[in-house]
Protein backbone atom coordinates (compact mmCIF):
# COMPACT_ATOMS: atom_id res chain seq x y z
CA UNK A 1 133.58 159.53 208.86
CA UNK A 2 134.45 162.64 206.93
CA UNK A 3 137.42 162.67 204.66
CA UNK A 4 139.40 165.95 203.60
CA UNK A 5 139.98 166.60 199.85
CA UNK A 6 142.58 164.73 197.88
CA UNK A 7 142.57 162.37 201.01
CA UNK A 8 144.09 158.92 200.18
CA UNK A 9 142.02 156.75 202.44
CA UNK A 10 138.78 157.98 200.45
CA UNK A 11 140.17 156.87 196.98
CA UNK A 12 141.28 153.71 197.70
CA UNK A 13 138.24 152.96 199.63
CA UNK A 14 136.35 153.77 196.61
CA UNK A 15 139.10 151.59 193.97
CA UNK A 16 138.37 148.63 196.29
CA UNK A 17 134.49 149.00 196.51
CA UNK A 18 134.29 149.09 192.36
CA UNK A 19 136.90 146.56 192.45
CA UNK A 20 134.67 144.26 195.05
CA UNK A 21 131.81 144.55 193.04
CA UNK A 22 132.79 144.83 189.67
CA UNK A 23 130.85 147.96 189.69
CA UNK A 24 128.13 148.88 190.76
CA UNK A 25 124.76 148.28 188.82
CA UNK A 26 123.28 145.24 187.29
CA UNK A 27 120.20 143.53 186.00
CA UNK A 28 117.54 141.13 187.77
CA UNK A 29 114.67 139.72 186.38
CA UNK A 30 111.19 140.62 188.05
CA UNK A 31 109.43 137.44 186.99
CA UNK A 32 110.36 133.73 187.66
CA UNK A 33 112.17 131.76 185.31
CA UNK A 34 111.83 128.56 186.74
CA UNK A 35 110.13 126.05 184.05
CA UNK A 36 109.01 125.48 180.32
CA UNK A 37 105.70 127.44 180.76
CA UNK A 38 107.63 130.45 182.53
CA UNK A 39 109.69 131.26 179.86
CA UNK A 40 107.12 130.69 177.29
CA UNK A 41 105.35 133.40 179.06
CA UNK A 42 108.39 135.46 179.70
CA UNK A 43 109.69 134.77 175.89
CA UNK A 44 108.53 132.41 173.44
CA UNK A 45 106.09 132.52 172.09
CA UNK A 46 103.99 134.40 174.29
CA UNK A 47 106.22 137.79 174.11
CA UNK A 48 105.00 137.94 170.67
CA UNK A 49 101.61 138.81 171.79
CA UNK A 50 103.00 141.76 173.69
CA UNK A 51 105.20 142.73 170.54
CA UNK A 52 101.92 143.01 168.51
CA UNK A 53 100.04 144.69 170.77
CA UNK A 54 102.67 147.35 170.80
CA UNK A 55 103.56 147.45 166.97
CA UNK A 56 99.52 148.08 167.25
CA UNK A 57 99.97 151.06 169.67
CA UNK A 58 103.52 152.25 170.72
CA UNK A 59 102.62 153.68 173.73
CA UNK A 60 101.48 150.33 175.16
CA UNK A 61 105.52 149.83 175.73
CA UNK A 62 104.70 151.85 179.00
CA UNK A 63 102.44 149.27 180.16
CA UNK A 64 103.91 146.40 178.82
CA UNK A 65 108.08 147.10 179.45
CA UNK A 66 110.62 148.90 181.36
CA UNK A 67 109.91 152.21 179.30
CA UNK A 68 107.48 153.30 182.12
CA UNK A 69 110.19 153.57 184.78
CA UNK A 70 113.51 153.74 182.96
CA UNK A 71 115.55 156.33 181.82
CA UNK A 72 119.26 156.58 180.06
CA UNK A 73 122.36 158.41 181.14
CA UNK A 74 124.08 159.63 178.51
CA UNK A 75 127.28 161.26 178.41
CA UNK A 76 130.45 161.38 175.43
CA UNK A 77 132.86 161.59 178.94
CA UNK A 78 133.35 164.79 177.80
CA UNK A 79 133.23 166.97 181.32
CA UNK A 80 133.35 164.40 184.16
CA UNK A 81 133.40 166.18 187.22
CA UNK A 82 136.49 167.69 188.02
CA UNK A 83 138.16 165.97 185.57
CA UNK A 84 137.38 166.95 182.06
CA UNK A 85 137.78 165.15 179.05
CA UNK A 86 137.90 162.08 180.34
CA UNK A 87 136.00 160.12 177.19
CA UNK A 88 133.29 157.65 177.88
CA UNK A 89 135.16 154.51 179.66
CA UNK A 90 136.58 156.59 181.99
CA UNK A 91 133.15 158.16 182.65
CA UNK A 92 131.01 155.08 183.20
CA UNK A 93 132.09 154.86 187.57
CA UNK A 94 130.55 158.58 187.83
CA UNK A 95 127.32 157.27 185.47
CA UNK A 96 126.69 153.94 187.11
CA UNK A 97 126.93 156.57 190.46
CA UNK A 98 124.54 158.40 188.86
CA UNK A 99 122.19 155.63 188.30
CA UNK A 100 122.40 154.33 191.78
CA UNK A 101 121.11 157.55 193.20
CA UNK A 102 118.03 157.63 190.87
CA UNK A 103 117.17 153.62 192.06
CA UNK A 104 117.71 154.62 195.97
CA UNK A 105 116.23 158.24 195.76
CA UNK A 106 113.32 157.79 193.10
CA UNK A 107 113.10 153.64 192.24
CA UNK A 108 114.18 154.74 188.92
CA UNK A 109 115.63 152.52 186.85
CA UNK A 110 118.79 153.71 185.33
CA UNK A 111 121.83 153.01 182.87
CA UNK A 112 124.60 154.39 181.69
CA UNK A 113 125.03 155.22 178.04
CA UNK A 114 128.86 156.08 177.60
CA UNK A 115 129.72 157.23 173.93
CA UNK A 116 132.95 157.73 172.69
CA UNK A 117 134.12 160.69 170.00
CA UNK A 118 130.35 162.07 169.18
CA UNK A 119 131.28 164.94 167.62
CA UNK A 120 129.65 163.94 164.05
CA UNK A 121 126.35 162.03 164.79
CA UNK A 122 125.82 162.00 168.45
CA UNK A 123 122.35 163.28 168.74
CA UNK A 124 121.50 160.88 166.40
CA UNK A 125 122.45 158.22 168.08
CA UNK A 126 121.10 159.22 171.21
CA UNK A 127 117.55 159.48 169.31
CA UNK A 128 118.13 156.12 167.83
CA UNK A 129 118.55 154.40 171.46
CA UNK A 130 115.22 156.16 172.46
CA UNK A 131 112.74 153.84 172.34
CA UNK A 132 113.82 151.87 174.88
CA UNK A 133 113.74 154.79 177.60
CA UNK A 134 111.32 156.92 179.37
CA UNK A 135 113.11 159.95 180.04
CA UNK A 136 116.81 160.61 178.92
CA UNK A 137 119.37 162.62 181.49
CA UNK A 138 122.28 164.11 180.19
CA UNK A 139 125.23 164.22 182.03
CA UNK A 140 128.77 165.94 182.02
CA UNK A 141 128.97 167.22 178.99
CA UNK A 142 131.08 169.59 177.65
CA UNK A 143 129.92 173.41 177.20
CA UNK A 144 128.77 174.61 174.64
CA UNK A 145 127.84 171.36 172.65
CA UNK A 146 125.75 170.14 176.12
CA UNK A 147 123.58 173.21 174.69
CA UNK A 148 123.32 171.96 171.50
CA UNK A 149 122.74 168.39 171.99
CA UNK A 150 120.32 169.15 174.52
CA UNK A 151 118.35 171.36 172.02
CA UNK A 152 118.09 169.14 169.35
CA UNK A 153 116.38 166.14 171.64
CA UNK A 154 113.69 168.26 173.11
CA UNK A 155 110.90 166.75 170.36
CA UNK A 156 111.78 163.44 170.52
CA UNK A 157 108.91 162.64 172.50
CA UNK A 158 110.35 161.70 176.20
CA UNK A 159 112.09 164.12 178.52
CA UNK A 160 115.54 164.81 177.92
CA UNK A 161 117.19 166.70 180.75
CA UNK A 162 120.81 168.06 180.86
CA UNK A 163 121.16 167.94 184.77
CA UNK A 164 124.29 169.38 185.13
CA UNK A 165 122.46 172.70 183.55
CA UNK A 166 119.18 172.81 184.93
CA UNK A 167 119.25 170.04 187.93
CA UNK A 168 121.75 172.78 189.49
CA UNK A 169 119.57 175.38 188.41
CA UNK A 170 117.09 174.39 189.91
CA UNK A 171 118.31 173.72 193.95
CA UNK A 172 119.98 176.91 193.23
CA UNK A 173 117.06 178.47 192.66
CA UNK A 174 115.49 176.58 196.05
CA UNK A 175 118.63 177.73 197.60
CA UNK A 176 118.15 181.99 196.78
CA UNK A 177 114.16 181.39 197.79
CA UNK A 178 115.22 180.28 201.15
CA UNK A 179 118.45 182.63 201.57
CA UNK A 180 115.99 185.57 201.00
CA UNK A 181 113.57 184.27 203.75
CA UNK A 182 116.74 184.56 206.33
CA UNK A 183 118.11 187.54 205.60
CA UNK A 184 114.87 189.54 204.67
CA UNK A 185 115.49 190.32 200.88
CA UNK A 186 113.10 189.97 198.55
CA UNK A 187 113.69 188.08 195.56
CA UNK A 188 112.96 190.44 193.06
CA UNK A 189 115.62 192.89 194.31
CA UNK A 190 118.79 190.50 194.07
CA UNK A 191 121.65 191.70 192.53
CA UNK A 192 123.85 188.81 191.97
CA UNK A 193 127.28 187.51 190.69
CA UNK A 194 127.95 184.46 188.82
CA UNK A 195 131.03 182.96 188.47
CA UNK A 196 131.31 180.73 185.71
CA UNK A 197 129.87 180.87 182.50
CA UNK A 198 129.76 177.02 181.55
CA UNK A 199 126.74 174.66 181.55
CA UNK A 200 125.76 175.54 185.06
CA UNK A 201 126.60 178.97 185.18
CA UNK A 202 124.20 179.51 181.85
CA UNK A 203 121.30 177.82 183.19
CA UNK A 204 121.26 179.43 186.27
CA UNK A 205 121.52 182.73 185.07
CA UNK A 206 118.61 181.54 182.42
CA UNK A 207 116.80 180.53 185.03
CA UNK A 208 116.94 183.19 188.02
CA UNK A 209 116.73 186.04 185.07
CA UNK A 210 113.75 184.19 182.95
CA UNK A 211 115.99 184.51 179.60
CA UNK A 212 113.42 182.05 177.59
CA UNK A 213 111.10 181.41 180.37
CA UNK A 214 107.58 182.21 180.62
CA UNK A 215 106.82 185.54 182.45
CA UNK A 216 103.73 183.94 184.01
CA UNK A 217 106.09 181.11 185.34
CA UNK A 218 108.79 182.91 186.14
CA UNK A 219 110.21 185.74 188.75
CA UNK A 220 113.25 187.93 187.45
CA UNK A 221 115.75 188.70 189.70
CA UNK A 222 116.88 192.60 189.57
CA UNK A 223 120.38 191.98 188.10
CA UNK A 224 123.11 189.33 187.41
CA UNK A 225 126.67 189.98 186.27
CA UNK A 226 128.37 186.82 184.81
CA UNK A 227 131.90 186.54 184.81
CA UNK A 228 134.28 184.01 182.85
CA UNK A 229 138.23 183.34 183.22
CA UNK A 230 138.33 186.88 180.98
CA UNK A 231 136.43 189.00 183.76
CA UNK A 232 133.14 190.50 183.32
CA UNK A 233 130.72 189.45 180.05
CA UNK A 234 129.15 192.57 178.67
CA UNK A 235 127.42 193.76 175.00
CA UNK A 236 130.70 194.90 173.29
CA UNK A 237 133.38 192.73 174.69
CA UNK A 238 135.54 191.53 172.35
CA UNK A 239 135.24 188.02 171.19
CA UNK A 240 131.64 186.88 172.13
CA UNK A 241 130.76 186.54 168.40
CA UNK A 242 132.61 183.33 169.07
CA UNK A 243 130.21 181.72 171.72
CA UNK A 244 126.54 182.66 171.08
CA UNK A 245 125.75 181.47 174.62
CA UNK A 246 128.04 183.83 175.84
CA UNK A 247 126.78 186.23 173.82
CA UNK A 248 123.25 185.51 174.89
CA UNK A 249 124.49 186.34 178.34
CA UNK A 250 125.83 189.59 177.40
CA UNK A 251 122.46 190.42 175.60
CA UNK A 252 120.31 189.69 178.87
CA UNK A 253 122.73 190.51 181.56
CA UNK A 254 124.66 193.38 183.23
CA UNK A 255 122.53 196.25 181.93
CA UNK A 256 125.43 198.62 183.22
CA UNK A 257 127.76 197.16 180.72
CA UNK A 258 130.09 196.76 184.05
CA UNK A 259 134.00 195.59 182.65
CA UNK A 260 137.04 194.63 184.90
CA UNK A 261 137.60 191.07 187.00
CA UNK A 262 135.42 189.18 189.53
CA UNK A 263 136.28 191.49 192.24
CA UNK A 264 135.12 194.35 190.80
CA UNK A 265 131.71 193.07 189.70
CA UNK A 266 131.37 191.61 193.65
CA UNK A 267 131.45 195.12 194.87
CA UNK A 268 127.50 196.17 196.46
CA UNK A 269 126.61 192.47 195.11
CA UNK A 270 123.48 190.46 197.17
CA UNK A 271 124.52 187.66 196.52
CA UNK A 272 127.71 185.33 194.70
CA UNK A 273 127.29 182.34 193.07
CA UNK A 274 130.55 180.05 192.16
CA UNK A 275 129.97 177.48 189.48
CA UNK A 276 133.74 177.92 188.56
CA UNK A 277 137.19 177.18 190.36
CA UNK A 278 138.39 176.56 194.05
CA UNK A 279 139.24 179.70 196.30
CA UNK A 280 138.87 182.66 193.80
CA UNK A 281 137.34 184.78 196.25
CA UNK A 282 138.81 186.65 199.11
CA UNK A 283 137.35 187.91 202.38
CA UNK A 284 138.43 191.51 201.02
CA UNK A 285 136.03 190.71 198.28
CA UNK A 286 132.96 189.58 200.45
CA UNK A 287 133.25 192.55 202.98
CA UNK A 288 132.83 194.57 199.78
CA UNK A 289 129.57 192.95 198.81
CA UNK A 290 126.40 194.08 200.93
CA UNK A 291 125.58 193.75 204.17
CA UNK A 292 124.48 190.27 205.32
CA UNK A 293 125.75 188.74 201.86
CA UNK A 294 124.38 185.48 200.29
CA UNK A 295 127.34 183.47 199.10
CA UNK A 296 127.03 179.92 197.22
CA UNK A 297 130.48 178.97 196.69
CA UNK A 298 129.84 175.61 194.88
CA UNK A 299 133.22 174.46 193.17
CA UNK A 300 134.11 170.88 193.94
CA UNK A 301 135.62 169.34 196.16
CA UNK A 302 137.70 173.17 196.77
CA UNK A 303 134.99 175.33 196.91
CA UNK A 304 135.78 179.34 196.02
CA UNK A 305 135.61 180.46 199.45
CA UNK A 306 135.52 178.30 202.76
CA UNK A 307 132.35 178.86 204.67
CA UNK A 308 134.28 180.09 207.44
CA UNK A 309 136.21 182.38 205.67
CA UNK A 310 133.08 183.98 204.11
CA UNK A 311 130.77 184.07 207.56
CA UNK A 312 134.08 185.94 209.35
CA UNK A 313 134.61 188.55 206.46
CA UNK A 314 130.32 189.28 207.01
CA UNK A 315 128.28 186.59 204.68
CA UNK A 316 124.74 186.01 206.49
CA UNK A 317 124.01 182.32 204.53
CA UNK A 318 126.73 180.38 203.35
CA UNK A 319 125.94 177.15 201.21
CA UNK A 320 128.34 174.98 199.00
CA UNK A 321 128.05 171.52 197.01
CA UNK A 322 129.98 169.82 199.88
CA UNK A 323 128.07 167.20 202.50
CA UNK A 324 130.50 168.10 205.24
CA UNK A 325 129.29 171.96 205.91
CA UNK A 326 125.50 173.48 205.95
CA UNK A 327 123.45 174.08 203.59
CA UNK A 328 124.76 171.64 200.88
CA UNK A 329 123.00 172.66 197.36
CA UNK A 330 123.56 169.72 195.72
CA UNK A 331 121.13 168.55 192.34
CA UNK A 332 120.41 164.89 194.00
CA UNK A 333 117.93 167.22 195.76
CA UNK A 334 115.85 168.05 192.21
CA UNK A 335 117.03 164.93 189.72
CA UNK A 336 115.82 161.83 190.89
CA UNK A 337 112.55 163.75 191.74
CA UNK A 338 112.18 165.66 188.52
CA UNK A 339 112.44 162.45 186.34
CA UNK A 340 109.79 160.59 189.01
CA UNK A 341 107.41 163.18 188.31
CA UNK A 342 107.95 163.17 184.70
CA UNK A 343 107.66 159.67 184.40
CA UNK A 344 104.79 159.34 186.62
CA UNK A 345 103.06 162.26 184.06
CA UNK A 346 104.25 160.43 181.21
CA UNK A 347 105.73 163.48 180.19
CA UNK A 348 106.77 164.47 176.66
CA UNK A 349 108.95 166.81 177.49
CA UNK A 350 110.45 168.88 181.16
CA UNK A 351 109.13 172.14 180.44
CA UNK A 352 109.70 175.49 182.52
CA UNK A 353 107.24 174.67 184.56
CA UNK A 354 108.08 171.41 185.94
CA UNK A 355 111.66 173.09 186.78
CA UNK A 356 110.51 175.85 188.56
CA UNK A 357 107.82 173.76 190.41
CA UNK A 358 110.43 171.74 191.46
CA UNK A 359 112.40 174.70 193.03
CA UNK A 360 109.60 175.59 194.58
CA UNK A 361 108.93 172.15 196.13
CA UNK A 362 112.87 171.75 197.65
CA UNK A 363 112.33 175.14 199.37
CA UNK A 364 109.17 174.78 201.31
CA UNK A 365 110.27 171.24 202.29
CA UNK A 366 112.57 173.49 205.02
CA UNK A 367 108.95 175.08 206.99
CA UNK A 368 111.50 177.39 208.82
CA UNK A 369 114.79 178.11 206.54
CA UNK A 370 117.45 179.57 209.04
CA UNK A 371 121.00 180.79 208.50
CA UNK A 372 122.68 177.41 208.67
CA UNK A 373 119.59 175.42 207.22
CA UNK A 374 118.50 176.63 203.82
CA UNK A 375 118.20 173.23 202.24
CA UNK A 376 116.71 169.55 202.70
CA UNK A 377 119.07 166.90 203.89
CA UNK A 378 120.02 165.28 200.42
CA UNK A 379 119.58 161.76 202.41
CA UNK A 380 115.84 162.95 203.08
CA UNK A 381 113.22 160.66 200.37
CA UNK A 382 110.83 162.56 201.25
CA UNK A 383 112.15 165.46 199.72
CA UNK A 384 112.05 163.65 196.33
CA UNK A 385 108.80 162.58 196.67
CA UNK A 386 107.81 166.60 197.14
CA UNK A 387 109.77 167.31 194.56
CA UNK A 388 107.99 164.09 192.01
CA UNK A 389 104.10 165.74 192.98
CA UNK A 390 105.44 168.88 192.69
CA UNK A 391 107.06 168.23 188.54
CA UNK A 392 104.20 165.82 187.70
CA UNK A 393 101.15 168.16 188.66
CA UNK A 394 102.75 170.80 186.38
CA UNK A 395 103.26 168.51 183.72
CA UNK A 396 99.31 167.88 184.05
CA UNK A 397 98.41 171.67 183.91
CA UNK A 398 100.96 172.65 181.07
CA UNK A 399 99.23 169.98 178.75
CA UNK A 400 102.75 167.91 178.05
CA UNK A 401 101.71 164.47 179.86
CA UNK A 402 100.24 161.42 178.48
CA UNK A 403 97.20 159.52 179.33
CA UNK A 404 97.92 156.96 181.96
């Protein structure tokens, strides 16, 4: 059954499911428990043994605990889906979501870390709960400290990953790969829109114009124009000193320096991408784009333009975040795998190349993209086990993995 947005019988099905449950994660044991020698195995004194063997070499925690397979999901509640600022309690049904998706997608284990005002030592306390984890995803937080946190944890010595930046990236990425395939475009030719200019709307304009990304790795698109609730970001407009991200966007993007609103910059576009707000784009604006347009309206649950409003006013492919039209680009396609690869590698780090391998990996899973089917079915494991080989062979050849 599909339910409409803002429909009533979907939210209190979902209140009465966390109610039912009281959630929806915990913790089993996998060994038994049942007698004096079990838990002398299980604890003491035997687990002593295993703490010295560790102390001896730390990276025996992978084979001797849940490090190997277990990663954190860490969030200050800060940018909770639609929601906002939400802080950390309110954020822990959308995390333990989270969580279940890596256990039924990738057998990851996963658990919520919710954290609560952050703004003076929160990447140190994210490094300080480390040890525990394999991999560390972080998750709806606000732009532009997301940035920064996730900056500042890249040498702590396990993957940290901000998926709401580069998870989206990335199936966006898979997304434009396939789009090109139907409508005959090459990739390198694209001249695209972005709306929204948040932690999304940076990486993927990062990403699709190689701003920081190796050259060998990495295929520019022609051009991208970004625009924010102001209109247009371009060198000179006033303000940007004020957001260095946005400023970084300026620096790399919209070589003609192009000013004015979102309809202006759509105007001979290739393609639109919405990372932004529900129904800011017209049919008058998408019959001004190109012929056989590319549009990836992915605001939640109101996307910027409804599929059938865009194919009438001309759009050849049509995708948005939603499960209920085609061609949903949605980052459960490129998360759960990611971290599976990474953890299988032993990874140090998710560099370029494990993103971009991964893009790679969700588009050829669709042999035969077509206008209506640019993407995997989200429900389909086997994408994420494409996806896992895909991130943990690169981490192999760019030298970031451990010995197994």
């Amino acid at each position: 059954m599909l339910f409409s947005p803002g429909s009533d019988d979907i939210y209190k099905d979902a209140l009465a499911l966390h109610a039912k449950h009281r959630g929806k994660l915990e913790i089993r044991s996998k060994v038994p428990l049942k007698n004096k020698f079990d838990l002398s195995r299980a604890y003491t004194p035997g687990v002593a043994e295993v703490c010295r063997e560790i102390a001896r070499d730390r990276n025996l925690a992978y084979k001797y605990t849940l490090k190997a397979n277990t990663i954190a999901i860490v969030t200050d509640g800060s940018a909770v889906l639609g929601l906002g600022n939400i802080g950390g309690n309110a954020a822990i049904p959308v995390m333990e979501g989270k969580a279940i998706l890596f256990k039924e997608f990738a057998g990851i284990d996963a658990f919520p870390i919710c954290f609560e005002n952050y703004e003076t030592d929160f990447v140190d306390q994210v490094k300080n709960i480390a040890p525990v984890f394999g991999g560390i995803n972080l998750e709806d937080i606000a732009a532009p400290k997301c940035f920064e946190v996730e900056d500042a944890l890249q040498d702590i010595g396990i993957p940290v990953m901000h998926d709401d930046q580069h998870g989206t990236a990335v199936v966006v990425l898979a997304a434009l790969l396939n789009a090109c395939k139907v409508t005959g475009r090459r990739y390198e030719d694209l001249n695209i829109v972005i709306s929204g200019a948040g932690a999304a709307g940076f990486a993927i304009t990062r990403l699709l114009k190689c701003i920081g990304y190796n050259p060998n790795v990495c295929t520019r698109v022609n051009e991208i124009i970004v625009c924010d609730t102001f209109g247009t970001i371009f060198r000179g407009r006033e303000g940007l000193y004020k957001n260095k991200y946005k400023f970084i966007i300026a620096e790399e993007t919209n070589r003609p320096a192009l000013s004015g609103k979102l309809a202006d910059a759509l105007h001979g576009a290739d393609v639109f991408i919405g990372v932004s707000a529900p129904n800011l784009i017209t049919e008058e604006m998408v019959r001004s784009m190109n012929k056989d347009a590319i549009v990836f309206a992915m605001a939640n649950p109101v996307p910027e333009i409804w599929p059938d409003v865009a194919k009438k006013a001309g759009a050849a492919v049509v995708g948005t975040g939603r499960s209920d039209f085609p061609n949903q680009i949605n980052n459960v396609l490129a998360f759960p795998g990611i971290f599976r690869g990474a953890l299988d590698a032993r990874a140090t780090r998710i560099t370029d190349e494990m993103k971009i391998a991964a893009a790679h990996a969700i588009a050829n899973f669709v042999k035969k993209p077509q206008r209506d089917q640019i993407m995997p079915s989200i429900l389909d494991k086997a994408v994420t086990r494409a996806v896992a080989k895909a991130v943990e062979e690169a981490a192999i050849r760019c030298g970031c993995s451990r010995p197994l």
